[in-house]
Protein backbone atom coordinates (compact mmCIF):
# COMPACT_ATOMS: atom_id res chain seq x y z
CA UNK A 1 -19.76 -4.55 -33.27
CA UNK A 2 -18.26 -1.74 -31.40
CA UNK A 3 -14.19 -1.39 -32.30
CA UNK A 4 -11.46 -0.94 -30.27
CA UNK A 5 -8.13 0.58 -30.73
CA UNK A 6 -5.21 0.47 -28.23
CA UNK A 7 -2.56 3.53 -28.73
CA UNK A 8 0.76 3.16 -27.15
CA UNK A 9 3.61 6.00 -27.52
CA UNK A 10 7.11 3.97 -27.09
CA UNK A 11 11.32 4.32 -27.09
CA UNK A 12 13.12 1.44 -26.21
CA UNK A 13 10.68 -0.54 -24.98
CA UNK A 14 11.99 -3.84 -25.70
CA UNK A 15 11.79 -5.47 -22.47
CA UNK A 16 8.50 -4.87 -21.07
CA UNK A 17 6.71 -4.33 -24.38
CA UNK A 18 6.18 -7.83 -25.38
CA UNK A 19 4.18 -8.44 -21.63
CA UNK A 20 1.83 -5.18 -22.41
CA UNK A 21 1.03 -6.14 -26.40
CA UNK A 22 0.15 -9.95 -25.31
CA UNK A 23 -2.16 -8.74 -22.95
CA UNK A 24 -4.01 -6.27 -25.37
CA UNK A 25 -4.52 -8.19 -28.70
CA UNK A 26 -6.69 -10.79 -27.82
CA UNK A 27 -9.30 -7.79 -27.16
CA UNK A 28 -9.22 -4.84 -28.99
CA UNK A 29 -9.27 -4.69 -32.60
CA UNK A 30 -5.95 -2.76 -33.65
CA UNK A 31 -2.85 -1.65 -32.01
CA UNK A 32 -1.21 1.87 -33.11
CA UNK A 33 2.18 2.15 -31.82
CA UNK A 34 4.07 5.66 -32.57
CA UNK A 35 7.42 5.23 -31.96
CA UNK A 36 10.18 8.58 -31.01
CA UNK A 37 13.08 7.19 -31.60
CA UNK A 38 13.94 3.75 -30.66
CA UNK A 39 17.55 2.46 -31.11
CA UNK A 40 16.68 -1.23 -29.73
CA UNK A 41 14.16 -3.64 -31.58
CA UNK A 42 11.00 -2.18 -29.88
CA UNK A 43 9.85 -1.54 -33.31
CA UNK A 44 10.50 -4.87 -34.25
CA UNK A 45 8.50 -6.55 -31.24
CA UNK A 46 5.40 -4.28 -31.95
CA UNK A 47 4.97 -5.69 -35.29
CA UNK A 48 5.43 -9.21 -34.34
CA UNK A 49 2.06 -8.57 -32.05
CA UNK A 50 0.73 -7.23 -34.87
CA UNK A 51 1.07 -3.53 -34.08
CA UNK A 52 0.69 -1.15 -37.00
CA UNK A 53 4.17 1.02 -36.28
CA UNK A 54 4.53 4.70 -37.03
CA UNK A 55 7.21 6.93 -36.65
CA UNK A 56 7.10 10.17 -34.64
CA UNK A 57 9.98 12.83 -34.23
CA UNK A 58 9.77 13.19 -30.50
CA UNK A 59 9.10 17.32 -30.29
CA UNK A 60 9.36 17.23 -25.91
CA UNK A 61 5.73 16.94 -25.72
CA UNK A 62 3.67 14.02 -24.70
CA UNK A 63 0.43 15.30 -26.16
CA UNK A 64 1.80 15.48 -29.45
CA UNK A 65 2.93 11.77 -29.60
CA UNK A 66 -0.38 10.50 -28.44
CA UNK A 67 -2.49 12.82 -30.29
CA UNK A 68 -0.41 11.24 -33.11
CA UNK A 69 -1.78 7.70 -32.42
CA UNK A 70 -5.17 9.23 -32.33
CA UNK A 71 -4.68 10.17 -35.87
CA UNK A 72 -3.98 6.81 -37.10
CA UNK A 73 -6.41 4.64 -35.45
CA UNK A 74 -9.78 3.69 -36.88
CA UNK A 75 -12.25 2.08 -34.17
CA UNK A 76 -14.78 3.51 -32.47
CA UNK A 77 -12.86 3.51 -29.09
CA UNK A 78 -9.72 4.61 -28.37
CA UNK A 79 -7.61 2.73 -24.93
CA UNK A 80 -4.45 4.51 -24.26
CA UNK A 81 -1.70 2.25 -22.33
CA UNK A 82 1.79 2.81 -21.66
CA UNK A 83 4.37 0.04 -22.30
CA UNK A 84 4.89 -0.80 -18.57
CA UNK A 85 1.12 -1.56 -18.05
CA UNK A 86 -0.91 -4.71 -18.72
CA UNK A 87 -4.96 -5.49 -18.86
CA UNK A 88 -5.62 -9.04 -17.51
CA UNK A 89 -8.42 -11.13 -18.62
CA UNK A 90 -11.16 -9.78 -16.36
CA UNK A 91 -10.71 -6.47 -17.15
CA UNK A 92 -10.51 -6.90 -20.36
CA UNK A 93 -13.82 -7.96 -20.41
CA UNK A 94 -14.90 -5.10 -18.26
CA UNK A 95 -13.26 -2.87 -21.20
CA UNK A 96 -15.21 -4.61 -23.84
CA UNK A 97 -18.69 -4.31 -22.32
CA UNK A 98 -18.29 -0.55 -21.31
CA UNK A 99 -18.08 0.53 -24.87
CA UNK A 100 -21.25 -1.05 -25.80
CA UNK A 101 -23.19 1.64 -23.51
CA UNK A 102 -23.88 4.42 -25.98
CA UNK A 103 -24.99 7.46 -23.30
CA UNK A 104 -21.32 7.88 -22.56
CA UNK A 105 -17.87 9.51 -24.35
CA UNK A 106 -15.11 8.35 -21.63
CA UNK A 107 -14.66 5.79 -18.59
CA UNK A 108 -12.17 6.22 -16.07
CA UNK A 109 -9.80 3.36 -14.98
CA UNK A 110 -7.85 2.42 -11.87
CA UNK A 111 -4.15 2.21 -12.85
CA UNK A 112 -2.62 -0.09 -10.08
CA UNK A 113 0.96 0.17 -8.99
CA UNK A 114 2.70 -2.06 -6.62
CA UNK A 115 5.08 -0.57 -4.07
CA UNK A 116 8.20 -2.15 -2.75
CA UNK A 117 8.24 -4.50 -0.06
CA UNK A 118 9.10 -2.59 2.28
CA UNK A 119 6.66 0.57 2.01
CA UNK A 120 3.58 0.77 4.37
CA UNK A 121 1.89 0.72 1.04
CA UNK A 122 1.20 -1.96 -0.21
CA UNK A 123 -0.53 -0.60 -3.44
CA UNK A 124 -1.71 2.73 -5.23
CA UNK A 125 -4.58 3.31 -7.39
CA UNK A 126 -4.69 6.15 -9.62
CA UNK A 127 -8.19 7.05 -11.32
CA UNK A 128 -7.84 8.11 -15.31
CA UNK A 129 -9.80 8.53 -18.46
CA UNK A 130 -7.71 5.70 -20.26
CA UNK A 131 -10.98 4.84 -22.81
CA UNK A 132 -13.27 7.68 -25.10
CA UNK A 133 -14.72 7.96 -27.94
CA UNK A 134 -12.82 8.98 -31.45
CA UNK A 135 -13.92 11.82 -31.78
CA UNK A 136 -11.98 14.76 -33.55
CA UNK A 137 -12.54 17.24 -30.82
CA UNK A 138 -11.20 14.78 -27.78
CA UNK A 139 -7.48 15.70 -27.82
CA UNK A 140 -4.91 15.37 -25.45
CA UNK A 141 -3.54 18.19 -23.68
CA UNK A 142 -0.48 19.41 -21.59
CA UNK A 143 3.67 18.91 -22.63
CA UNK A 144 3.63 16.27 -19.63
CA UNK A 145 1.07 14.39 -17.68
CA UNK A 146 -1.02 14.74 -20.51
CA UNK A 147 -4.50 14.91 -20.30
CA UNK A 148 -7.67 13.86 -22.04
CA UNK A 149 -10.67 14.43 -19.76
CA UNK A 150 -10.59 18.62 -20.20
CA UNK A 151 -11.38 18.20 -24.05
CA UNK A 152 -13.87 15.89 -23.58
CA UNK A 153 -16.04 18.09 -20.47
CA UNK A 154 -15.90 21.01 -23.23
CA UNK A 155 -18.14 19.04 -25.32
CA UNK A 156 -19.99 18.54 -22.73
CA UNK A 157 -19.48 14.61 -22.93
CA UNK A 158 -20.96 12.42 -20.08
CA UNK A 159 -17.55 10.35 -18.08
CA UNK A 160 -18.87 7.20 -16.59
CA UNK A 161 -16.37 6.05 -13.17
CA UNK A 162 -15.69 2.27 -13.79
CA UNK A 163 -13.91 -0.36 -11.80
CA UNK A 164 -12.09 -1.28 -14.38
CA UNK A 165 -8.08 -1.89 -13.47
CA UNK A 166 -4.77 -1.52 -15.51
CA UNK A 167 -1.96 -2.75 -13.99
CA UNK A 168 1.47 -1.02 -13.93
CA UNK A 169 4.69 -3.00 -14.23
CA UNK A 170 6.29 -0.70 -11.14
CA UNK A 171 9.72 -2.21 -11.07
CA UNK A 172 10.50 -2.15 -14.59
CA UNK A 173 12.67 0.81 -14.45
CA UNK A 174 16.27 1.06 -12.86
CA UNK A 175 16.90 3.45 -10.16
CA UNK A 176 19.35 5.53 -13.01
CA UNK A 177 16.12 5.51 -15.12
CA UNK A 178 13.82 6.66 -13.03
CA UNK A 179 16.05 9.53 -12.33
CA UNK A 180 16.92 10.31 -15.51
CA UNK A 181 13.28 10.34 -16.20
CA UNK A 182 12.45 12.93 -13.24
CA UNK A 183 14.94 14.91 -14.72
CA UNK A 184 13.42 15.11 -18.16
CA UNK A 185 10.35 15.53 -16.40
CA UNK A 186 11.29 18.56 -14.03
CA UNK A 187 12.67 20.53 -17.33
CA UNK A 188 9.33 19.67 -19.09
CA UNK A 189 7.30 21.04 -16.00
CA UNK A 190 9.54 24.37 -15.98
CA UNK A 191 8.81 25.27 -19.15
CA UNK A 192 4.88 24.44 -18.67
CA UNK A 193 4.89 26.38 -15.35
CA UNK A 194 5.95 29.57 -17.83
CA UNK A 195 3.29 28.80 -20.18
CA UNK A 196 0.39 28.17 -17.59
CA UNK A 197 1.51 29.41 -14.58
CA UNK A 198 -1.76 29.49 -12.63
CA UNK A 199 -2.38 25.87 -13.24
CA UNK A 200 -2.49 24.27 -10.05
CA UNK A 201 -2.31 20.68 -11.72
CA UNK A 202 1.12 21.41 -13.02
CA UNK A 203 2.46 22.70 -9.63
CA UNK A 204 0.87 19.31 -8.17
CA UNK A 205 2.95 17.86 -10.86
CA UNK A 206 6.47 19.80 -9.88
CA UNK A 207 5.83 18.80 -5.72
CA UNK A 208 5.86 15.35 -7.29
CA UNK A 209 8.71 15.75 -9.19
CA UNK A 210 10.90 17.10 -7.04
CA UNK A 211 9.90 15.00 -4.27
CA UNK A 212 11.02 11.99 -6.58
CA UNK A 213 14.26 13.78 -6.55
CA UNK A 214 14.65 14.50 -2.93
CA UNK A 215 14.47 18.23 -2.96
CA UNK A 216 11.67 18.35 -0.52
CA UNK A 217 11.75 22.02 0.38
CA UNK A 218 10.92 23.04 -2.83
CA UNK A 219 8.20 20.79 -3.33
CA UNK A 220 6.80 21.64 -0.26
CA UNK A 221 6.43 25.10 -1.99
CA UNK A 222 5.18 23.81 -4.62
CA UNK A 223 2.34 21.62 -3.08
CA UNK A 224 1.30 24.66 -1.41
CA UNK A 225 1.13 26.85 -4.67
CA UNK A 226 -1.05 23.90 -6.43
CA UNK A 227 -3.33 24.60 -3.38
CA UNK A 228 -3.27 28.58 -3.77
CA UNK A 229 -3.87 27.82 -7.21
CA UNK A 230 -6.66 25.80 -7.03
CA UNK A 231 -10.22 28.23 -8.65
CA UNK A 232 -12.51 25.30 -7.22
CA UNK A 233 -12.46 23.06 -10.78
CA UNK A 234 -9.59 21.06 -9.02
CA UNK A 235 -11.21 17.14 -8.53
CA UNK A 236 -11.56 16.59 -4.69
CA UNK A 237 -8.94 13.57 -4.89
CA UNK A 238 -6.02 15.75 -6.44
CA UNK A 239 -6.54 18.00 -3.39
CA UNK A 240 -6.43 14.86 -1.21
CA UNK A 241 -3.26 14.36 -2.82
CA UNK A 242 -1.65 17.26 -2.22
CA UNK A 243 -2.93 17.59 1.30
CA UNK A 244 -1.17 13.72 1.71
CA UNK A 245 2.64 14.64 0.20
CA UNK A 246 2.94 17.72 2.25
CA UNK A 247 1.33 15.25 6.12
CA UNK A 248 4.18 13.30 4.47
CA UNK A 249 6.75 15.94 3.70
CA UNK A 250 6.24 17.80 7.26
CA UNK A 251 6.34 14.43 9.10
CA UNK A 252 9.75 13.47 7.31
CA UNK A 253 11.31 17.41 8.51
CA UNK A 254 9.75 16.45 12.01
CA UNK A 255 6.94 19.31 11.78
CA UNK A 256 4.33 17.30 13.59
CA UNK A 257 1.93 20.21 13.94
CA UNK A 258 1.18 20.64 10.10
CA UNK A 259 2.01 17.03 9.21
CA UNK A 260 -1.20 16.31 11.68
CA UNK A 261 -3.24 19.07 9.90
CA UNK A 262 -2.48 18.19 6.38
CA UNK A 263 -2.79 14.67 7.25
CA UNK A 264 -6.50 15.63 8.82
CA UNK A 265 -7.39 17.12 5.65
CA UNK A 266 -6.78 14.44 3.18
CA UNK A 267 -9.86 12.68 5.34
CA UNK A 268 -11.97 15.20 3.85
CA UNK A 269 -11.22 15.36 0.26
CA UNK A 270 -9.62 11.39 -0.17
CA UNK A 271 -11.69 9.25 2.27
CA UNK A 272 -10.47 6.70 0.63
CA UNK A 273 -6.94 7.10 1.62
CA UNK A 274 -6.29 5.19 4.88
CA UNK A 275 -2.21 6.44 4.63
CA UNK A 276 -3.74 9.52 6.37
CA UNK A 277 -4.72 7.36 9.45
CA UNK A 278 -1.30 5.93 9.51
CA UNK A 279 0.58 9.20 9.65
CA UNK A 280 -1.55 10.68 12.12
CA UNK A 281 -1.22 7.34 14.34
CA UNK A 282 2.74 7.71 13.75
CA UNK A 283 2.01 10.98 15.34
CA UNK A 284 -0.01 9.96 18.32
CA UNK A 285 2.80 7.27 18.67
CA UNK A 286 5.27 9.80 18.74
CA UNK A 287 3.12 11.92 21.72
CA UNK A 288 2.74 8.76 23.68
CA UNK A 289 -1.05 8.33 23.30
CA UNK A 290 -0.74 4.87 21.84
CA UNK A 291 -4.88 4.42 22.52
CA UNK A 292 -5.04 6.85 19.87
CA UNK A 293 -3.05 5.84 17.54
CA UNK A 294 -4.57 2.65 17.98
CA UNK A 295 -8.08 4.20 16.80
CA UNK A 296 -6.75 5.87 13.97
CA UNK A 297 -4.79 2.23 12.87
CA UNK A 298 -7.94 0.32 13.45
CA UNK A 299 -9.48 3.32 10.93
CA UNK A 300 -6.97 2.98 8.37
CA UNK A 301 -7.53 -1.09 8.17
CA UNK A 302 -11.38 -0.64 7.94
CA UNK A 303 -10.79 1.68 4.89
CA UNK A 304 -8.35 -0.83 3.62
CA UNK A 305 -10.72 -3.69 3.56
CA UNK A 306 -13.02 -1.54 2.07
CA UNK A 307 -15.36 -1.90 5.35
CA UNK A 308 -16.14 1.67 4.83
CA UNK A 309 -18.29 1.66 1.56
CA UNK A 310 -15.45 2.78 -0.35
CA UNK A 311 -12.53 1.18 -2.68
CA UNK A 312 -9.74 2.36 -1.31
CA UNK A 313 -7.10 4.34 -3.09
CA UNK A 314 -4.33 3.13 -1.27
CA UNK A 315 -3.72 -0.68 -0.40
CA UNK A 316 -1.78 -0.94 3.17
CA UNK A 317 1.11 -3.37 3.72
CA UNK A 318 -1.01 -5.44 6.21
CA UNK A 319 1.21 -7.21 7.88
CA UNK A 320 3.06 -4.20 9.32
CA UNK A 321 -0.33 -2.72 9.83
CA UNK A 322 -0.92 -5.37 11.99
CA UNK A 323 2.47 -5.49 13.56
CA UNK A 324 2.48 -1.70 14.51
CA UNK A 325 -1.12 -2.28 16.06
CA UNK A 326 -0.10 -4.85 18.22
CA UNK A 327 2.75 -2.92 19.37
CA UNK A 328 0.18 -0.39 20.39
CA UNK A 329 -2.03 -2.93 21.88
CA UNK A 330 1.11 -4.30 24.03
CA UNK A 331 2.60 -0.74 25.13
CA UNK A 332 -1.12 -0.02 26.51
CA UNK A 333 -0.24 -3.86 28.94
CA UNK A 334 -3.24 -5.44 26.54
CA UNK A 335 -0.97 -8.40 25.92
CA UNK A 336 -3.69 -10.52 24.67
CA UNK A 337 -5.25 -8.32 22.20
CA UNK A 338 -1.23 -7.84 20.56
CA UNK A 339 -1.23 -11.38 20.53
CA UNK A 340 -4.31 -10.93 18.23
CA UNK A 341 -2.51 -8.74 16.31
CA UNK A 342 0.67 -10.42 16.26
CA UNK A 343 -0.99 -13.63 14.52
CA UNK A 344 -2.81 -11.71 12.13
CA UNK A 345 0.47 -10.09 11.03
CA UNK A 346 2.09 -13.77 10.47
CA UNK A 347 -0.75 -14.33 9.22
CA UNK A 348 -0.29 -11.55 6.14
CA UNK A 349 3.42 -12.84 6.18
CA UNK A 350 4.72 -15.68 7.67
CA UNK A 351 8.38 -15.53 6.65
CA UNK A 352 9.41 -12.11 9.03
CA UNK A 353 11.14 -13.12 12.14
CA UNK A 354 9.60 -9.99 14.08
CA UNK A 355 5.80 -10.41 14.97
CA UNK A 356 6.99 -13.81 15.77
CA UNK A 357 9.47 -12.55 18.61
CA UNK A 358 6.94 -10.09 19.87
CA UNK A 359 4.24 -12.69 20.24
CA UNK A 360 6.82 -14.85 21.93
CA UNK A 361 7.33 -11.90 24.28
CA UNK A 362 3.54 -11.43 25.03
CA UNK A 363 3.37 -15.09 25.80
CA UNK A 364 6.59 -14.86 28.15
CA UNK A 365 4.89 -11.64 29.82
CA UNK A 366 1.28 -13.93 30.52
CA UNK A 367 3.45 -16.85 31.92
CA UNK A 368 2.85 -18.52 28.61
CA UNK A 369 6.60 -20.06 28.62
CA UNK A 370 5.61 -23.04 26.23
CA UNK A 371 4.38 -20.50 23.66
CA UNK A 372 6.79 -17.88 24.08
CA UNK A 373 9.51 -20.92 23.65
CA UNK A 374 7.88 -22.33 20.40
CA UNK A 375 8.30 -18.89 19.00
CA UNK A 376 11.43 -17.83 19.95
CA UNK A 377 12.41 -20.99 18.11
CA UNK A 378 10.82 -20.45 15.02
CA UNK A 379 12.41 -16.68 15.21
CA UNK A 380 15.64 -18.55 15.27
CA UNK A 381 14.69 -20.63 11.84
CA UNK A 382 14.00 -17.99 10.15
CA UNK A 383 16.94 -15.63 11.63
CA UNK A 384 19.08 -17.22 13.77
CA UNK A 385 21.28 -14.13 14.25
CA UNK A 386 18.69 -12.55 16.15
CA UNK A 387 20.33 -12.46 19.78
CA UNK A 388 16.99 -11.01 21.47
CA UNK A 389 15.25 -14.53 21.04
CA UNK A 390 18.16 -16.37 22.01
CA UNK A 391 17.71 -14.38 24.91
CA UNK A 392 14.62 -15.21 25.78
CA UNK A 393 14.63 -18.72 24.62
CA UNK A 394 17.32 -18.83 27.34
CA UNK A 395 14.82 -17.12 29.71
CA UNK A 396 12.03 -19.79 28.98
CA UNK A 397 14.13 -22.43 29.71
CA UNK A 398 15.21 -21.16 32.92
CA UNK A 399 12.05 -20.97 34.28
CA UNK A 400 10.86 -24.07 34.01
């Protein structure tokens, strides 16, 4: 039977661990844990899961520590997981058959991370080579953002693209720790950008960074060095990437001219991505061409739902998709079609008081005044501070 070992590198880990070890040990066949320096009892947790538990001086480089869990595990397979990620059943399964096909030396994963709430997106998938061979020539590589799949193309090994998820526990980390960490991270990044600095995957790494920490200029710069950087060995979706941050980045400092070209490109190197769609329908919004943007938001839900042939990269917050299409459709004096649209957002989610008052308002504007009435009402259950649909609950009644 084919083994499997899961490596983790971990500090104070103490509250999340516990979630990622339960999911892993009722599928692979060891779990390495090298610890840098924890002061809490992530130690003690790792072992209780069964976690063989060795000790690494942290030396600031992440290839080192997981290079060091390489050299202590003894299956076949090697799964690398951070602390903040979990494997559910199905994939788990997924994970077990995959190693069983002996053509292959690595399988790339999608690592899924919720957004908040609020964000238009929903969800982000990130494609890596979490599972290869042990092999003594597959090594990680880089100080940060360490990666594995460069060692194994030099051996010319063959990298099969699965479907297989990993989820990643998004919210784990406090605001103060996720700055602290982009902190660490930006000084890490310096010092690589002096060591490699033609290596467009690092400057990628720095717009990031510095995005994360608000200093957008600069990673504007930076997004566009990754790009004059790139020697044509740079993977199609990475450029898609970049191309994405800076339509974002230009939209944000109100340059609509190269957040619509940037946002134009991502199409053809991430055609996956439907947030492209969405900026550049923000930006027909913004001209006034509202059939436009309501093209390029009917796009970005057909890539969405995967009606495109594609899994997208990028799951949209659908109920706002919906909302902002409706708005579209009702601007344009389509009233019934934004009722459509309207439903279809309460649909998504029921408990937000706003499609609700704008589908009460397309009601009111057909002569609907029973409808528009019923849901101004239910605006007013579920905020009854909201003055506009006392308004027009007020209207409603006065035409009867």
């Amino acid at each position: 039977m084919v083994r499997l070992s899961a490596c983790l590198i971990v500090k104070n880990e103490s509250l999340i661990l516990p979630r990622c070890l339960e999911s892993l040990r009722s599928f692979v066949d060891e779990i390495i844990v090298v610890d840098t320096g924890s002061t809490d009892n992530t130690t003690e947790i790792a072992r209780s899961y069964g976690a063989q538990v060795k000790h690494f001086t942290w030396v600031d480089n992440f290839s080192a520590a997981r290079n060091e869990s390489l050299r202590h595990a003894s299956s076949d397979w090697i799964l690398y997981i951070d602390a903040d990620e979990v494997i559910n059943v199905a994939n788990a399964g997924k994970i077990r058959q995959v190693i069983t096909q002996e053509d292959i030396m690595g399988v790339t994963v999608r690592q899924c991370i919720p957004q908040q709430s609020e964000n238009i997106a929903a969800t982000f998938y990130s494609e890596y080579c979490r599972l290869f061979r042990h092999h003594p020539a597959i090594r990680f590589e880089g100080a940060i953002h360490e990666q594995i799949l460069p060692s194994i193309e030099r051996i010319g090994g063959k990298v099969l693209r699965a479907d297989i998820v990993i989820h990643h526990w998004a919210y784990a980390a406090t605001e103060d720790k996720k700055r602290c960490r982009a902190e660490r991270n930006l000084r890490y990044l310096l010092a690589e950008v002096k060591r490699v600095p033609d290596d467009p995957f690092v400057h990628f790494n720095l717009g990031m960074t510095y995005r994360e920490l608000g200093q957008q200029d600069i990673a504007i710069r930076s997004f566009h060095c990754a790009l004059d950087k790139d020697d044509g060995h740079i993977k199609r979706e990475l450029i898609g990437q970049i191309h994405l941050n800076l339509a974002k980045l230009y939209l944000e400092s109100g340059n609509h001219a190269k957040a619509a070209y940037h946002a134009q490109q991502v199409a053809t190197y991430e055609p996956n991505n439907p947030v492209s769609y969405y900026i550049l329908a923000t930006l027909a919004v913004a001209n006034n061409q509202f059939n436009t943007a309501i093209k390029y938001l009917e796009r970005a839900i057909q890539i969405t739902k995967g009606k495109e042939g594609l899994s997208p990269s990028v799951d949209l917050n659908m109920s706002r998709i919906y909302l902002e299409l409706g708005c579209c459709r009702s601007t344009t004096g389509d009233y019934e079609g934004a009722e459509a649209e309207f439903i279809r957002s309460i649909e998504y989610n029921s408990s937000v008081a706003l499609p609700h008052l704008l589908l009460g308002n397309c009601r009111f504007m057909r002569g609907d005044l029973a409808g528009a009435r019923d849901m101004y009402e239910r605006v007013l259950v579920l905020d009854p501070s909201r003055e506009d649909a006392q308004r027009g609950l007020a209207l409603c009644c006065s035409r009867k």
